[in-house]
PDB file of N, CA and C in Angstrom:
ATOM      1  N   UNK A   1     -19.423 -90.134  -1.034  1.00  0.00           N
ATOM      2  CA  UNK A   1     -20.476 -89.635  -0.162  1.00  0.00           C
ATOM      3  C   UNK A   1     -20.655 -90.615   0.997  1.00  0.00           C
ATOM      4  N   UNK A   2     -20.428 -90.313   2.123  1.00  0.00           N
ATOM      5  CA  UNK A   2     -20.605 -90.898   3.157  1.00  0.00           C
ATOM      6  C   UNK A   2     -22.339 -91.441   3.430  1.00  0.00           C
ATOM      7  N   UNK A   3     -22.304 -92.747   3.645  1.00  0.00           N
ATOM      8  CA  UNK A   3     -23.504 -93.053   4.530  1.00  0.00           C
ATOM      9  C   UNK A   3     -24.414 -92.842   5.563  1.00  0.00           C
ATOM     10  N   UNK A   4     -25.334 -93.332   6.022  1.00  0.00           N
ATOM     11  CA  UNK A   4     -25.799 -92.533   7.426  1.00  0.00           C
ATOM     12  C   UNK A   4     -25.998 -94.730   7.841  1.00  0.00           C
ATOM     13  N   UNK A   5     -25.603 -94.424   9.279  1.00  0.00           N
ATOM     14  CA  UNK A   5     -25.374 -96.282   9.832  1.00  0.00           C
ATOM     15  C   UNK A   5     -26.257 -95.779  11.184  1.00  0.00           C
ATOM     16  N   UNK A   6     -26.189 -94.323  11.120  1.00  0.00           N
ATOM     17  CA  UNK A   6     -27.160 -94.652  12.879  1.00  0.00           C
ATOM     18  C   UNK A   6     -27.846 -95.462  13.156  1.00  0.00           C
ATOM     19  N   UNK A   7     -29.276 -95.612  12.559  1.00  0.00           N
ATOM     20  CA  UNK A   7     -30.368 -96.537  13.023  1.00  0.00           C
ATOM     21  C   UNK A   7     -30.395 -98.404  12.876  1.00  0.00           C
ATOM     22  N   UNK A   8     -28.927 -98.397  12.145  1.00  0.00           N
ATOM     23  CA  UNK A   8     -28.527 -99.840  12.307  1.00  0.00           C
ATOM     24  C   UNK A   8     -27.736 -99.910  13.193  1.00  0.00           C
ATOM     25  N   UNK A   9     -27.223 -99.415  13.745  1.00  0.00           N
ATOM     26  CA  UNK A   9     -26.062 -99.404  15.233  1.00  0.00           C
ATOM     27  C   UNK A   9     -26.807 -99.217  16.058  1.00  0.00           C
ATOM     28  N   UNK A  10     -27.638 -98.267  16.090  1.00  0.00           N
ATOM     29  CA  UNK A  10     -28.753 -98.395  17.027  1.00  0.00           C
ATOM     30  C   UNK A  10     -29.605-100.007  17.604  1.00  0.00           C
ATOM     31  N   UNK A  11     -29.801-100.629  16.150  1.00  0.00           N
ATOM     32  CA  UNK A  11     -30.294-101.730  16.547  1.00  0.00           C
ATOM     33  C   UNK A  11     -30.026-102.421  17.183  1.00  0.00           C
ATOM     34  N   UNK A  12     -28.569-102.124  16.491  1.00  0.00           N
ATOM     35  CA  UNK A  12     -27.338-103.851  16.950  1.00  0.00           C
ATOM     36  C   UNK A  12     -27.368-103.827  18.323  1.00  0.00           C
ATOM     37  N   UNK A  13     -26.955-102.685  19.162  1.00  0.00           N
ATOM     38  CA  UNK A  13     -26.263-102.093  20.105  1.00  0.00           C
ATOM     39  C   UNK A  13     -27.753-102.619  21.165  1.00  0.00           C
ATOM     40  N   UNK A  14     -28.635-102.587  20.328  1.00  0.00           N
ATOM     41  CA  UNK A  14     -30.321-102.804  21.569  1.00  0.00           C
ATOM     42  C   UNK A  14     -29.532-104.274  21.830  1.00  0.00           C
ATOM     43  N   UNK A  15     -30.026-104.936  20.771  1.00  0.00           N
ATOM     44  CA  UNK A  15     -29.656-106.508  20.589  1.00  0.00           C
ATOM     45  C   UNK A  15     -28.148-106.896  21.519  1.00  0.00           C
ATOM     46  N   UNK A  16     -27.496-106.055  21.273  1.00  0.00           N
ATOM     47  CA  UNK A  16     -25.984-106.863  21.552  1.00  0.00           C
ATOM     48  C   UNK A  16     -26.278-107.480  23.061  1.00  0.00           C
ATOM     49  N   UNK A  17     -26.070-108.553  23.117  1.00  0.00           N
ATOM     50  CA  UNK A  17     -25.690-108.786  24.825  1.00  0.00           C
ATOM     51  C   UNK A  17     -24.583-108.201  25.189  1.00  0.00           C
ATOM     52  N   UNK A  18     -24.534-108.902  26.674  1.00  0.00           N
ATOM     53  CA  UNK A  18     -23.352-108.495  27.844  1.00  0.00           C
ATOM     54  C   UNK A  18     -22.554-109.126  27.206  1.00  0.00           C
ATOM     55  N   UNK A  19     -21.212-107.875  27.470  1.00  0.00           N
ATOM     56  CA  UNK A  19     -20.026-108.262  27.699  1.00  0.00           C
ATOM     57  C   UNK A  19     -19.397-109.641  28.538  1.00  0.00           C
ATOM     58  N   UNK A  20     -19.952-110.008  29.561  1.00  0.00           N
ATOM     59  CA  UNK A  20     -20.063-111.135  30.448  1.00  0.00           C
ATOM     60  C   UNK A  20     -20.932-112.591  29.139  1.00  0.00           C
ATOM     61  N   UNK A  21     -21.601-112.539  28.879  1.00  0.00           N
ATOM     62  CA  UNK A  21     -22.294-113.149  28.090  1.00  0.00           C
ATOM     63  C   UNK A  21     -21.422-113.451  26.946  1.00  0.00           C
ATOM     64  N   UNK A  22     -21.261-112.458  26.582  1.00  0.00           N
ATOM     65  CA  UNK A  22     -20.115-113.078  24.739  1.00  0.00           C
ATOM     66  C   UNK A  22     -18.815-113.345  25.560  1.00  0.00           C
ATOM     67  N   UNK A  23     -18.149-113.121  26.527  1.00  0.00           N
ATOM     68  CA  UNK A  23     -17.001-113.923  27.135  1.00  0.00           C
ATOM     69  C   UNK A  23     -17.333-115.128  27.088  1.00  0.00           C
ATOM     70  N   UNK A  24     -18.632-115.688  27.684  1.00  0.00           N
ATOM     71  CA  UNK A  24     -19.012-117.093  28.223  1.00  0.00           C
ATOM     72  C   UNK A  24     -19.379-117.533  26.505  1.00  0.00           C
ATOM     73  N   UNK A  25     -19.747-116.766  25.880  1.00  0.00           N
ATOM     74  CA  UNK A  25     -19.901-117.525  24.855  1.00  0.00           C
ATOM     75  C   UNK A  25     -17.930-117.716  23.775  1.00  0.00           C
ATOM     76  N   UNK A  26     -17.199-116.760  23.857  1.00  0.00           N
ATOM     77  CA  UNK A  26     -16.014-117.101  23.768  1.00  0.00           C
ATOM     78  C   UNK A  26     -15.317-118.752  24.065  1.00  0.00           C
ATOM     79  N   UNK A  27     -15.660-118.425  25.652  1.00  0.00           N
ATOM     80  CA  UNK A  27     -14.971-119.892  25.762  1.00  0.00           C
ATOM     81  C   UNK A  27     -15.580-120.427  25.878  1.00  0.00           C
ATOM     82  N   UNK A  28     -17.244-120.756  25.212  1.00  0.00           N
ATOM     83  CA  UNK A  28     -17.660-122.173  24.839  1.00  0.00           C
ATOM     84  C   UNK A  28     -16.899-122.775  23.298  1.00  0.00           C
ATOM     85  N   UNK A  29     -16.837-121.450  22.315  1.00  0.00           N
ATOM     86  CA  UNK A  29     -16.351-121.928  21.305  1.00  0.00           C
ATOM     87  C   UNK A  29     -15.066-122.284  21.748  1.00  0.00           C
ATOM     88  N   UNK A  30     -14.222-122.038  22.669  1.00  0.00           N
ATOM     89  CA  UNK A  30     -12.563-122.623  22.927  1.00  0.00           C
ATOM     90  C   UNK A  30     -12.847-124.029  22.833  1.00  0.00           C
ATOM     91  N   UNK A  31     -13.710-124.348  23.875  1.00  0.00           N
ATOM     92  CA  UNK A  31     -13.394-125.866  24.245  1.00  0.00           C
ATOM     93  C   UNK A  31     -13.728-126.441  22.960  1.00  0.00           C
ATOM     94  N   UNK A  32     -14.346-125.983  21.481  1.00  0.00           N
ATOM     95  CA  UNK A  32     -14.847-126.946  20.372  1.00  0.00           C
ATOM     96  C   UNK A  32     -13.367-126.669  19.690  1.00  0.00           C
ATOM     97  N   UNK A  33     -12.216-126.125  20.315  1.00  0.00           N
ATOM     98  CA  UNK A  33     -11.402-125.854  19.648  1.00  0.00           C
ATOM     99  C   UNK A  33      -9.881-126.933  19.411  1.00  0.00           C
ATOM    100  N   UNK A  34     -10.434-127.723  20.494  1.00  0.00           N
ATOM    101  CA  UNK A  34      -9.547-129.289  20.700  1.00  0.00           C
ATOM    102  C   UNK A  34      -9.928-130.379  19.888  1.00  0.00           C
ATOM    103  N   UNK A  35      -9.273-130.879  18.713  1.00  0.00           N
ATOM    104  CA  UNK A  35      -9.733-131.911  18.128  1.00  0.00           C
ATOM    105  C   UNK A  35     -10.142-132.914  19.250  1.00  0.00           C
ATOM    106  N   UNK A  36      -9.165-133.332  20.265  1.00  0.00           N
ATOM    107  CA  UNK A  36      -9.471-134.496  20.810  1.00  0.00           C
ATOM    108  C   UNK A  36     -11.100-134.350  21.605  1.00  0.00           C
ATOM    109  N   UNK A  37     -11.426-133.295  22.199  1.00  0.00           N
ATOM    110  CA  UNK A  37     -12.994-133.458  22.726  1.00  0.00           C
ATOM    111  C   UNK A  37     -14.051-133.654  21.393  1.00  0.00           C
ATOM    112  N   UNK A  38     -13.576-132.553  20.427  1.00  0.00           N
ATOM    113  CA  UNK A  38     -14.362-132.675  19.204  1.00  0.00           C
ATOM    114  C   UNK A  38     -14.709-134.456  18.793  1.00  0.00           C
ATOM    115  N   UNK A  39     -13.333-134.990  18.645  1.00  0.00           N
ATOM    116  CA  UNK A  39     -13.898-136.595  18.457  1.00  0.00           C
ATOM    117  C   UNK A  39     -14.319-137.000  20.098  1.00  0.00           C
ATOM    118  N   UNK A  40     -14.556-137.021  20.756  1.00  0.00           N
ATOM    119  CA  UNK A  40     -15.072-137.352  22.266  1.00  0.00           C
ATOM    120  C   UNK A  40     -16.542-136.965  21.736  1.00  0.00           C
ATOM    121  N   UNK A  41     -16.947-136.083  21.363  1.00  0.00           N
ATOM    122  CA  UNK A  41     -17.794-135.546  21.016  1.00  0.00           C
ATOM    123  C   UNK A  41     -19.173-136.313  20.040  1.00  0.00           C
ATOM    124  N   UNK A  42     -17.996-136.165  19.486  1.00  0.00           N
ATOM    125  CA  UNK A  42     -18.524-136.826  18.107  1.00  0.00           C
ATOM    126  C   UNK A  42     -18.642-138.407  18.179  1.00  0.00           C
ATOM    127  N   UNK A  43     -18.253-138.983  19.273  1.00  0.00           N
ATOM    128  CA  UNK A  43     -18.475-140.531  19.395  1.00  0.00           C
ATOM    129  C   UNK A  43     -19.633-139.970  20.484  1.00  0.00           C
ATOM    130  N   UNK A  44     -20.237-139.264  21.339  1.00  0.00           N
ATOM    131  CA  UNK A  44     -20.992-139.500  22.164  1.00  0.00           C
ATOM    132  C   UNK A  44     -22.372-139.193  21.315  1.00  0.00           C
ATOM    133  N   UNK A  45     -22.024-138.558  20.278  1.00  0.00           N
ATOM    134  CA  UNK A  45     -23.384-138.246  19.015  1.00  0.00           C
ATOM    135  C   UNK A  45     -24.356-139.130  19.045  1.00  0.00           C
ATOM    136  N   UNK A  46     -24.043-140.315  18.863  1.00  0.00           N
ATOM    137  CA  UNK A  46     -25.059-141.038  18.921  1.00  0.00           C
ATOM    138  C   UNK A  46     -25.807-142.002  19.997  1.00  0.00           C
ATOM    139  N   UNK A  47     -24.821-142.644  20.735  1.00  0.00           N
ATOM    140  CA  UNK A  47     -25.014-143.092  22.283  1.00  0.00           C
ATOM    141  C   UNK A  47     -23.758-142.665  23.366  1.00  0.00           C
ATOM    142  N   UNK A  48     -24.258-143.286  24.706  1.00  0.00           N
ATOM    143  CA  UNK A  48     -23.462-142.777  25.601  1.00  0.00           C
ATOM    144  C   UNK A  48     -22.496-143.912  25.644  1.00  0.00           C
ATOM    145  N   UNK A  49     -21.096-143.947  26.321  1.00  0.00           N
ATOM    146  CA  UNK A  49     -20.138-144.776  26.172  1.00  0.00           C
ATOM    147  C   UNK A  49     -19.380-144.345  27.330  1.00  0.00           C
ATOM    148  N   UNK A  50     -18.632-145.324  27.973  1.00  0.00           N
ATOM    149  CA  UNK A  50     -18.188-145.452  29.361  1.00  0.00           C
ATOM    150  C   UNK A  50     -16.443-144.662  29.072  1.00  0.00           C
ATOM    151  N   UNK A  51     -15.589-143.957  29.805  1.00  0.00           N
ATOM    152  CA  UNK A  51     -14.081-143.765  29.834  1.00  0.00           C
ATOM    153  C   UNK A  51     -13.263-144.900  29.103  1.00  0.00           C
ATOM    154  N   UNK A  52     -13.680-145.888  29.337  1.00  0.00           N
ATOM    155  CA  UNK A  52     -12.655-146.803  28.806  1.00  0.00           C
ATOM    156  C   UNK A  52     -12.649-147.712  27.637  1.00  0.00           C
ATOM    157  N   UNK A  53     -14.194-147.504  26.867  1.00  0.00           N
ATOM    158  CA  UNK A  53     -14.659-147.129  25.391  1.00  0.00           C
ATOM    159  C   UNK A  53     -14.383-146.328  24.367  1.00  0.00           C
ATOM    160  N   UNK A  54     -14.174-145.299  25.099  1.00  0.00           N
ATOM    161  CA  UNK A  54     -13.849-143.974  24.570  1.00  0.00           C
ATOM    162  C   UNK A  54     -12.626-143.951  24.461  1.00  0.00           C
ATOM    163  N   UNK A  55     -11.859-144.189  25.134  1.00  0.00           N
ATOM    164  CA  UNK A  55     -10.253-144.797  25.457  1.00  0.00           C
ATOM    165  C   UNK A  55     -10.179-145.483  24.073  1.00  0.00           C
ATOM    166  N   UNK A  56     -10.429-146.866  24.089  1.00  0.00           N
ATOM    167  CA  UNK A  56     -10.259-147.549  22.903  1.00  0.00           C
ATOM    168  C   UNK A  56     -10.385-147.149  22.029  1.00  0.00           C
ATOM    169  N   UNK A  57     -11.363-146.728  21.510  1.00  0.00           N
ATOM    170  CA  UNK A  57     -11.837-146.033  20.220  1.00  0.00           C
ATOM    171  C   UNK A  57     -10.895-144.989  19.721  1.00  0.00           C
ATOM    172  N   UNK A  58     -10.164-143.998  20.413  1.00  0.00           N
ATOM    173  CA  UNK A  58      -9.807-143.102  20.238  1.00  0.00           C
ATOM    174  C   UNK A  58      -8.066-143.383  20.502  1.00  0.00           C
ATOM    175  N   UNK A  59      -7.545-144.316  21.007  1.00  0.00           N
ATOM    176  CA  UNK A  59      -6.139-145.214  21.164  1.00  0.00           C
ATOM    177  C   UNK A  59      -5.380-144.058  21.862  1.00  0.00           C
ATOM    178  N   UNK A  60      -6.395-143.939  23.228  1.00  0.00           N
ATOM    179  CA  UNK A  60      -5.513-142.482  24.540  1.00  0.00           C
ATOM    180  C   UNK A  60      -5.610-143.247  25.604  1.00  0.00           C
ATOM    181  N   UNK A  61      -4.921-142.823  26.427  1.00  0.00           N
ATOM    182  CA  UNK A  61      -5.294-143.329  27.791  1.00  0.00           C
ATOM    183  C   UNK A  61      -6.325-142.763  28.523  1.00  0.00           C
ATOM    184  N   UNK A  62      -7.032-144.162  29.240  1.00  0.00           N
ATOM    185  CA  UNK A  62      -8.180-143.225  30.242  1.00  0.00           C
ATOM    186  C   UNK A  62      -8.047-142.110  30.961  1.00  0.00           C
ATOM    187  N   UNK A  63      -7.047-141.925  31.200  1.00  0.00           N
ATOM    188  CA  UNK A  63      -6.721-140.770  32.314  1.00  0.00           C
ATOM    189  C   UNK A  63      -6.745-139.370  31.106  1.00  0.00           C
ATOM    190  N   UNK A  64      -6.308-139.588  29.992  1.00  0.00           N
ATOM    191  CA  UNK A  64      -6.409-138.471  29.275  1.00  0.00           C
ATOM    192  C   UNK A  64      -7.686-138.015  28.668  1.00  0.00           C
ATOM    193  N   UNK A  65      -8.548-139.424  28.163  1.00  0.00           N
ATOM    194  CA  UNK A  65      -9.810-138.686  28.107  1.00  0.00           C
ATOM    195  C   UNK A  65     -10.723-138.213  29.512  1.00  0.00           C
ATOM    196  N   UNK A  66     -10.261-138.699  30.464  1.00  0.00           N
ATOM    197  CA  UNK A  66     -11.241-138.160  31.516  1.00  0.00           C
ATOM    198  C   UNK A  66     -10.796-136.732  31.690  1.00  0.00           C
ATOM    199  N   UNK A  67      -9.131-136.256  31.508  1.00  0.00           N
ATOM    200  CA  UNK A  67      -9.294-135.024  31.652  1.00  0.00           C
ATOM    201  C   UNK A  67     -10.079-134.213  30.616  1.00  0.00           C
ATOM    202  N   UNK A  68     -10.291-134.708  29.878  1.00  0.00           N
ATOM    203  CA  UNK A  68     -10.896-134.150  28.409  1.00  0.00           C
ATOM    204  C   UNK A  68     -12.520-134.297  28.733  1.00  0.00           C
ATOM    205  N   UNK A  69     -12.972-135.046  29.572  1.00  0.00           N
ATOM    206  CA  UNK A  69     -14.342-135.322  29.846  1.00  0.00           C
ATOM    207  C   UNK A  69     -14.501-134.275  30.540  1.00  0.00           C
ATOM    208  N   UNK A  70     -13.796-133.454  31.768  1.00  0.00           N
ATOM    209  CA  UNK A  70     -13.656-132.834  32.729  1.00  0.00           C
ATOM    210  C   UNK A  70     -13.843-131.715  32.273  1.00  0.00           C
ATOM    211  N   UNK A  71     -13.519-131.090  31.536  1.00  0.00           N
ATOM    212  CA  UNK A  71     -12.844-129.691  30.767  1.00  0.00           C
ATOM    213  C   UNK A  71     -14.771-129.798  30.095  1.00  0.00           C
ATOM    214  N   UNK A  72     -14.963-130.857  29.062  1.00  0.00           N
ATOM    215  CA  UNK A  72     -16.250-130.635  28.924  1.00  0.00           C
ATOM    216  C   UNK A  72     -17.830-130.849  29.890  1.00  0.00           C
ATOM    217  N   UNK A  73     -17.839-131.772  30.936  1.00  0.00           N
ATOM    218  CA  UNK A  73     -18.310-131.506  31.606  1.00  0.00           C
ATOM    219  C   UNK A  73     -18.686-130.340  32.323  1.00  0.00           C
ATOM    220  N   UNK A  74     -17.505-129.425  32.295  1.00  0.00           N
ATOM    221  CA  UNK A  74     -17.399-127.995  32.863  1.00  0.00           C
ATOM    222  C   UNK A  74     -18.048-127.261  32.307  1.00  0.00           C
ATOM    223  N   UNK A  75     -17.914-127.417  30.635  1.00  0.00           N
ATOM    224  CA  UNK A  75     -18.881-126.060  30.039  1.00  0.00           C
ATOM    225  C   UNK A  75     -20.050-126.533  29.285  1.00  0.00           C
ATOM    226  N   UNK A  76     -21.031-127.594  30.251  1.00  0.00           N
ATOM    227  CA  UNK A  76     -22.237-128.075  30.219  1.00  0.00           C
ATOM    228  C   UNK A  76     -21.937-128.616  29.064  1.00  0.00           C
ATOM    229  N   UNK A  77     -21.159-129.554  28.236  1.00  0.00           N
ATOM    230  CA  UNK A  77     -21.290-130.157  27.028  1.00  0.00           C
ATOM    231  C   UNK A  77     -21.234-131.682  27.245  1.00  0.00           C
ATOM    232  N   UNK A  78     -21.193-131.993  28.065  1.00  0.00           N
ATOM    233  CA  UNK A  78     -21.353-133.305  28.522  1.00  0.00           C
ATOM    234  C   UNK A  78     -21.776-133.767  29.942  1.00  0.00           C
ATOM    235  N   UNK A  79     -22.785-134.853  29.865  1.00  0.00           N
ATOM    236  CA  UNK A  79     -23.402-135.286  31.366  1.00  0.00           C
ATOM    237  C   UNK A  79     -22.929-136.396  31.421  1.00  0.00           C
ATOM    238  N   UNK A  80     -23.561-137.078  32.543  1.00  0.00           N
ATOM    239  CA  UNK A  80     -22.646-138.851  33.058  1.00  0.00           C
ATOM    240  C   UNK A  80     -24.068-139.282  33.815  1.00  0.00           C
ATOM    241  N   UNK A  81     -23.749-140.547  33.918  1.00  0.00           N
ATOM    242  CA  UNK A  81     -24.462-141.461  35.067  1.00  0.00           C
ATOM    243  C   UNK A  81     -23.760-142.435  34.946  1.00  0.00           C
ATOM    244  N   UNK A  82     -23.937-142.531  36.711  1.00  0.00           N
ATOM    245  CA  UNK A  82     -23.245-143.717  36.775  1.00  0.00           C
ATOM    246  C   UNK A  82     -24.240-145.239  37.108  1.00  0.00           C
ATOM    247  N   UNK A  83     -23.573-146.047  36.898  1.00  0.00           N
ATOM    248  CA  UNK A  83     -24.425-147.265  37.207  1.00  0.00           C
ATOM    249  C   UNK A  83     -22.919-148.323  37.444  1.00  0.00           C
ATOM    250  N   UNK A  84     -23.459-148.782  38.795  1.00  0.00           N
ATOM    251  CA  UNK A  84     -22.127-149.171  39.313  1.00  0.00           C
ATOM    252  C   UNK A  84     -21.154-148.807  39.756  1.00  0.00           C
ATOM    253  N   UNK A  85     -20.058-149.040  38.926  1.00  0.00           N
ATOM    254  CA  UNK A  85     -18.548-148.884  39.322  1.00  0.00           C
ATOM    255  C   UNK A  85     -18.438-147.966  38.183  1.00  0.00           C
ATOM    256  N   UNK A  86     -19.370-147.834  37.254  1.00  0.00           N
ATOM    257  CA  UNK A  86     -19.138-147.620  35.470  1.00  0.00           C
ATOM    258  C   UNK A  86     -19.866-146.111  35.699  1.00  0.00           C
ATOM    259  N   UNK A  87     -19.313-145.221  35.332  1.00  0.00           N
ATOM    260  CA  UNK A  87     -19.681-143.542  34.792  1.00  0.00           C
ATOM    261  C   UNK A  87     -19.749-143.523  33.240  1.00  0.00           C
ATOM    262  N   UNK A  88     -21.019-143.495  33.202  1.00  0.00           N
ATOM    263  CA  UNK A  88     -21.391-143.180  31.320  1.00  0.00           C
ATOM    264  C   UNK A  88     -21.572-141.337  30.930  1.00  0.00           C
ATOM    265  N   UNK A  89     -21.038-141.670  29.679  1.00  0.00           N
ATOM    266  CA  UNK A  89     -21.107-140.281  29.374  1.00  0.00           C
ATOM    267  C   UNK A  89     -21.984-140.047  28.026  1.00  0.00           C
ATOM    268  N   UNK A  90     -22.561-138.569  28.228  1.00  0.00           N
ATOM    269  CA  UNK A  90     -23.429-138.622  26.897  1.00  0.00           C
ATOM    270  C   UNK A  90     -23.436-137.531  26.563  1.00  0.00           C
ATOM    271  N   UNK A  91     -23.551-136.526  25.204  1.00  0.00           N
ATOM    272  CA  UNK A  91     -24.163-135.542  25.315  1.00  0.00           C
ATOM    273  C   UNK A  91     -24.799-134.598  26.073  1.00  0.00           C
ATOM    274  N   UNK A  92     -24.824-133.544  26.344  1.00  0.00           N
ATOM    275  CA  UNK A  92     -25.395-132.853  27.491  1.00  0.00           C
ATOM    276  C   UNK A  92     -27.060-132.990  27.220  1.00  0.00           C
ATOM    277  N   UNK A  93     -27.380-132.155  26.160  1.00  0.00           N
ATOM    278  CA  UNK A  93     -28.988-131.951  25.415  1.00  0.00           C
ATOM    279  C   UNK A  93     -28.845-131.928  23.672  1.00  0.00           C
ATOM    280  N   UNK A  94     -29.826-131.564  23.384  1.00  0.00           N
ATOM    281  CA  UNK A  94     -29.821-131.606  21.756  1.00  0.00           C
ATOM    282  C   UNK A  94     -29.363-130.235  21.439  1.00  0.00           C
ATOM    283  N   UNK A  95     -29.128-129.670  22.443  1.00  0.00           N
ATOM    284  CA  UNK A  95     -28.415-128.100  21.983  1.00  0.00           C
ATOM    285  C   UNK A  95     -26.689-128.847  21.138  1.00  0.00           C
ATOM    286  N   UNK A  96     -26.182-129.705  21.947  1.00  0.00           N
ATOM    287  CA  UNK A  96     -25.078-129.465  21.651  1.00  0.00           C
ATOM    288  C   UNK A  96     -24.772-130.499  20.756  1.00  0.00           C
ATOM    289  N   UNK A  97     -25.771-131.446  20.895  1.00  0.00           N
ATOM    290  CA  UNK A  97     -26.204-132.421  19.471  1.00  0.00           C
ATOM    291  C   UNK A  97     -26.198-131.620  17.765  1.00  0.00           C
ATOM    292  N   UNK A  98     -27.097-130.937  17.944  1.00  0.00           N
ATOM    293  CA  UNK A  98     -27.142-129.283  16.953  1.00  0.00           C
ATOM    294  C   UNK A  98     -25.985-128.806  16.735  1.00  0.00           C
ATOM    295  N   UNK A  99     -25.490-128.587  17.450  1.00  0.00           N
ATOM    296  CA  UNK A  99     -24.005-128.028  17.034  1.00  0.00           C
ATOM    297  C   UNK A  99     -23.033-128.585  16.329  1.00  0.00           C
ATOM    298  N   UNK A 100     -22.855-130.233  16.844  1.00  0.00           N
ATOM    299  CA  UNK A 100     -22.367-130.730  15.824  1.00  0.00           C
ATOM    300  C   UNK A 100     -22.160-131.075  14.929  1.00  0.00           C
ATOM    301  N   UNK A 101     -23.559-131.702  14.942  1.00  0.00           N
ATOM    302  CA  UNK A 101     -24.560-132.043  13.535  1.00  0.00           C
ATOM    303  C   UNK A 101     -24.297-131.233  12.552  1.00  0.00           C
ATOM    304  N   UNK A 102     -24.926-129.330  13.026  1.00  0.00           N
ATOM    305  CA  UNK A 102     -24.892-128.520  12.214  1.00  0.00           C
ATOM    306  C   UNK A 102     -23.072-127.883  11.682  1.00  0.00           C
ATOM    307  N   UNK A 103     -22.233-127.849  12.913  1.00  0.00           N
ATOM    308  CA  UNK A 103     -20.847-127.981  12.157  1.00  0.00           C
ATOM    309  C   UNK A 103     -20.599-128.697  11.003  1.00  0.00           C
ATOM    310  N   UNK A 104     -20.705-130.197  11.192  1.00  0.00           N
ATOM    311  CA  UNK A 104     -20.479-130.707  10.674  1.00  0.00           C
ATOM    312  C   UNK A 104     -20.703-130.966   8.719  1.00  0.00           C
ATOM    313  N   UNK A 105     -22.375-130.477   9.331  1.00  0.00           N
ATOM    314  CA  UNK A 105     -22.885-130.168   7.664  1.00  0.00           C
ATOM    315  C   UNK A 105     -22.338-128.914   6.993  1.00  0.00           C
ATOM    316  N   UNK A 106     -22.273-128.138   7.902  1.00  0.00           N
ATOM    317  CA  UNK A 106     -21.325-127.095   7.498  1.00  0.00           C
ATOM    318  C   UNK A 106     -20.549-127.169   6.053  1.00  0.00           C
ATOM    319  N   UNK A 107     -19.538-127.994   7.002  1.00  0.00           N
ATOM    320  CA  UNK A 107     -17.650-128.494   6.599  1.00  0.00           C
ATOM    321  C   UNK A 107     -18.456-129.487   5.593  1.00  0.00           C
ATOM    322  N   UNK A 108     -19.308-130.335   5.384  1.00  0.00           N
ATOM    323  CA  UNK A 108     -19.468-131.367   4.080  1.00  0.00           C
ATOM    324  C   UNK A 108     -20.070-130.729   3.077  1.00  0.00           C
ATOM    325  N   UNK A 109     -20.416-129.816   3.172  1.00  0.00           N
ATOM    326  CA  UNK A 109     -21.500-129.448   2.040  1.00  0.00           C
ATOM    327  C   UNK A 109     -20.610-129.138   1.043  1.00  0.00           C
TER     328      UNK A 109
END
């Protein structure tokens, strides 16, 4: 015996966003899809740290994490200031703090 789904498709369909909207949300999940930003990431979790910190830590060349800074900078997941000669990088907001955090507990539990 077949079901009746109208008035839940109905709902969804109120709710669903734009097409434009779940694209942009598509390729936010891409960029979490690179281990190497993921650890970029995950070292900026707790404080901010300069290109050539991040470099070390991670045994890449600066030039490769900055392209990797670049790519996230782009899809608001990371900010900078500079002071000096020195560009620090940090987390964007606690949105994307959350995300990791909450990935993360995810995958340990």
């Amino acid at each position: 015996m077949p079901h009746n789904h109208e008035e839940l498709l109905k709902h969804i369909k109120a709710d669903m966003p734009s097409d434009e909207l779940l694209q942009d949300l598509g390729d936010l999940f891409k960029v979490f899809g690179d281990t190497t930003r993921i650890k970029i990431m995950y070292a900026l979790y707790e404080d901010e740290m300069c290109v050539c910190a991040i470099a070390d830590l991670l045994k890449m060349t600066q030039s490769a994490i900055s392209h990797q800074l670049k790519v996230l900078k782009a899809a608001n997941l990371v900010a900078s200031r500079r002071e000096g000669k020195t560009i620090y990088y940090r987390l964007a907001d606690e949105h994307v703090k959350s995300i990791i955090g909450q990935g993360y507990e995810h995958l340990t539990e």
